[in-house]
Structures are given as structure tokens and as C-alpha cells.
Protein backbone atom coordinates (compact mmCIF):
# COMPACT_ATOMS: atom_id res chain seq x y z
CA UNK A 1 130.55 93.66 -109.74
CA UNK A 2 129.55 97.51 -110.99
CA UNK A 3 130.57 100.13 -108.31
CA UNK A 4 127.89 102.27 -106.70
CA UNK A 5 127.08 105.82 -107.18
CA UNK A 6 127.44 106.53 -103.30
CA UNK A 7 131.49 105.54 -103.74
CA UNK A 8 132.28 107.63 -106.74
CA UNK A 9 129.82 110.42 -104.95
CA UNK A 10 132.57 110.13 -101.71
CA UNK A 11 135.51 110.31 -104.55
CA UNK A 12 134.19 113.24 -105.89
CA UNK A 13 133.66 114.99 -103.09
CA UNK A 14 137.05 114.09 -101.74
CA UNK A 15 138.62 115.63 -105.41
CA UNK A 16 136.10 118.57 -105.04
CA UNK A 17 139.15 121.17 -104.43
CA UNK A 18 139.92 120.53 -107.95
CA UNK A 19 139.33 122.63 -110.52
CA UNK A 20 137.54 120.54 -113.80
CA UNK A 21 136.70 117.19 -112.21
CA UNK A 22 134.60 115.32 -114.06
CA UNK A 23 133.54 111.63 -114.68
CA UNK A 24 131.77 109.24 -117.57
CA UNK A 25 129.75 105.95 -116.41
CA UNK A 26 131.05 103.40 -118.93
CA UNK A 27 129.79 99.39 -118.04
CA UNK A 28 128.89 99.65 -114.32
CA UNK A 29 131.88 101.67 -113.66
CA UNK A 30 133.09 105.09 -113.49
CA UNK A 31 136.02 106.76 -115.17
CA UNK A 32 137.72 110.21 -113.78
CA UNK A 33 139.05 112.80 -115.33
CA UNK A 34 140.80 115.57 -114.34
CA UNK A 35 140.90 119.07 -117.01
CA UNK A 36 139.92 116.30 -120.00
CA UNK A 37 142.94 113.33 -118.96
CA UNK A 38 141.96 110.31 -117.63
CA UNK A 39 143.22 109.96 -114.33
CA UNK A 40 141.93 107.38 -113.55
CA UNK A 41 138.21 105.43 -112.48
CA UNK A 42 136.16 103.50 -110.08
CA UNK A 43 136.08 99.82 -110.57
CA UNK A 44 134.67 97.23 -108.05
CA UNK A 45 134.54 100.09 -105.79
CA UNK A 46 138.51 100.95 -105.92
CA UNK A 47 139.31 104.10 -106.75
CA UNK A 48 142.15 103.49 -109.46
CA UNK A 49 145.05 105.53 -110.79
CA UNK A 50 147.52 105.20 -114.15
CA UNK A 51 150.56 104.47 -112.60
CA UNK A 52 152.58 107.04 -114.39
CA UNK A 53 155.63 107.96 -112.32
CA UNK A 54 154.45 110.67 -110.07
CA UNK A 55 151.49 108.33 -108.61
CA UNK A 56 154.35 105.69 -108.31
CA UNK A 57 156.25 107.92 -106.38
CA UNK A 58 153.96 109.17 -103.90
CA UNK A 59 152.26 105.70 -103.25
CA UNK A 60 155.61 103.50 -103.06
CA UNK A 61 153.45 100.31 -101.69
CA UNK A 62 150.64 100.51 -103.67
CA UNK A 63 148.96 97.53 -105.05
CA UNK A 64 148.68 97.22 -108.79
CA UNK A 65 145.07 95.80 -109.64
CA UNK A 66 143.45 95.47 -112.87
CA UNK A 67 140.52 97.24 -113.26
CA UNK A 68 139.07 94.59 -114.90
CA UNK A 69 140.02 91.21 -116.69
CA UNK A 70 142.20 91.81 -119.47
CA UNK A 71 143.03 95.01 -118.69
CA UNK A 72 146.12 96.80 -117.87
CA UNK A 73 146.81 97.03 -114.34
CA UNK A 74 146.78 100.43 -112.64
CA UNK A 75 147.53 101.83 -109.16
CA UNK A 76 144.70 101.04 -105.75
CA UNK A 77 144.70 104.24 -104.23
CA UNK A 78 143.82 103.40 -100.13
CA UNK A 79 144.43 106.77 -98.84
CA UNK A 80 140.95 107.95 -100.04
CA UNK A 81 139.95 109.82 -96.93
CA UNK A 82 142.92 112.76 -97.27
CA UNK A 83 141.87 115.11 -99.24
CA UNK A 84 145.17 117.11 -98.72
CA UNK A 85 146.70 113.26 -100.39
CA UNK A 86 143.94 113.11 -103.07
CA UNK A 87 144.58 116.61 -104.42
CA UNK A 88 148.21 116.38 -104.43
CA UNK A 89 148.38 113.18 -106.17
CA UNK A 90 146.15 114.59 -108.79
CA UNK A 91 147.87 117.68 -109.56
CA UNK A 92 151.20 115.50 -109.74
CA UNK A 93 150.05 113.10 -111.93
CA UNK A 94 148.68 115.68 -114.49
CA UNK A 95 151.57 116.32 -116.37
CA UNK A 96 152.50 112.64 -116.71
CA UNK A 97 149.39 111.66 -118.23
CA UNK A 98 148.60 111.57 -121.80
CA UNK A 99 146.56 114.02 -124.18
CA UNK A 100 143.17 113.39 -124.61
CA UNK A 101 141.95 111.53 -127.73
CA UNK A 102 140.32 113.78 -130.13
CA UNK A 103 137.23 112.59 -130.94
CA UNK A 104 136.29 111.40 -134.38
């Protein structure tokens, strides 16, 4: 099932205290990024994260859920509606997350 515009629309607006959001549609589905890392995406709906440690730590009883089959699973982020939560976990995460890939 591809997610809808209108849930990646209330995601962005949620992250919009962010500086250098930005997304990519890729098959139905949305990826974030946040100053050129991937953060994360919208799959099914379900806003997403890498579980890198930070994200782990702040969401102790999140779900792990692949995004899709055969892929690796990643973090369900339910507290979508705090923007105060949203932003932190962002700006925690950052650090933890991997260079971008140059592009060939």
C-alpha cells in the first residue's frame, strides 16, 4: 500500500522547525532527510526512523517494522503529534546517522 501525500504533508509540517528538511518520493513512498542524511521515510503511512542509538534511546518501546519486505527493520515513531518530540528526536539522531552517498 503507497502512503498518501496528506500524511507526509502532516510529517512535514510537524518537522517544519527544522532547518533543511527535505524528502524524495521513491515507489509509492516517501523518504526524509534531514541537512542531506536519511533519517528516515514514510511507508504504509508510518513515519519510520533508523534506529541508531539516540532514536533507541528516546523511544525505549518502540516497535521495529520493516518498511517493506526484505528490508531492514527500522524504528515506528507513534508520537507524531509533538512537535517539541519530533524535533528533538531529529536533532539527536543527526550525529548517529551516516554520510550521505556521493553521487556517481
Amino acid at each position: 500500500m503507497a502512503s498518501g501525500k496528506d500524511y507526509l504533508d502532516f510529517i512535514l509540517s510537524q518537522l517544519s522547525e527544522l532547518d533543511d528538511i527535505s524528502w524524495r518520493a521513491m515507489m509509492g513512498e516517501f523518504i526524509i532527510y534531514y541537512r542531506g542524511k536519511v533519517i528516515g521515510g514514510i511507508y504504509d503511512n508510518r513515519f519510520l526512523v533508523k534506529p541508531v542509538e539516540s532514536a533507541k534511546l528516546m523511544m525505549p518501546d518502540a516497535h521495529y517494522e520493516a518498511p517493506y519486505e526484505g528490508a531492514k527493520e527500522m524504528l515506528l515513531v507513534t508520537d507524531v503529534d509533538s512537535r517539541d518530540f519530533l524535533k528533538a528526536l531529529v536533532e539527536a539522531m543527526y550525529p548517529q546517522l551516516p554520510a550521505a552517498k556521493k553521487k556517481k
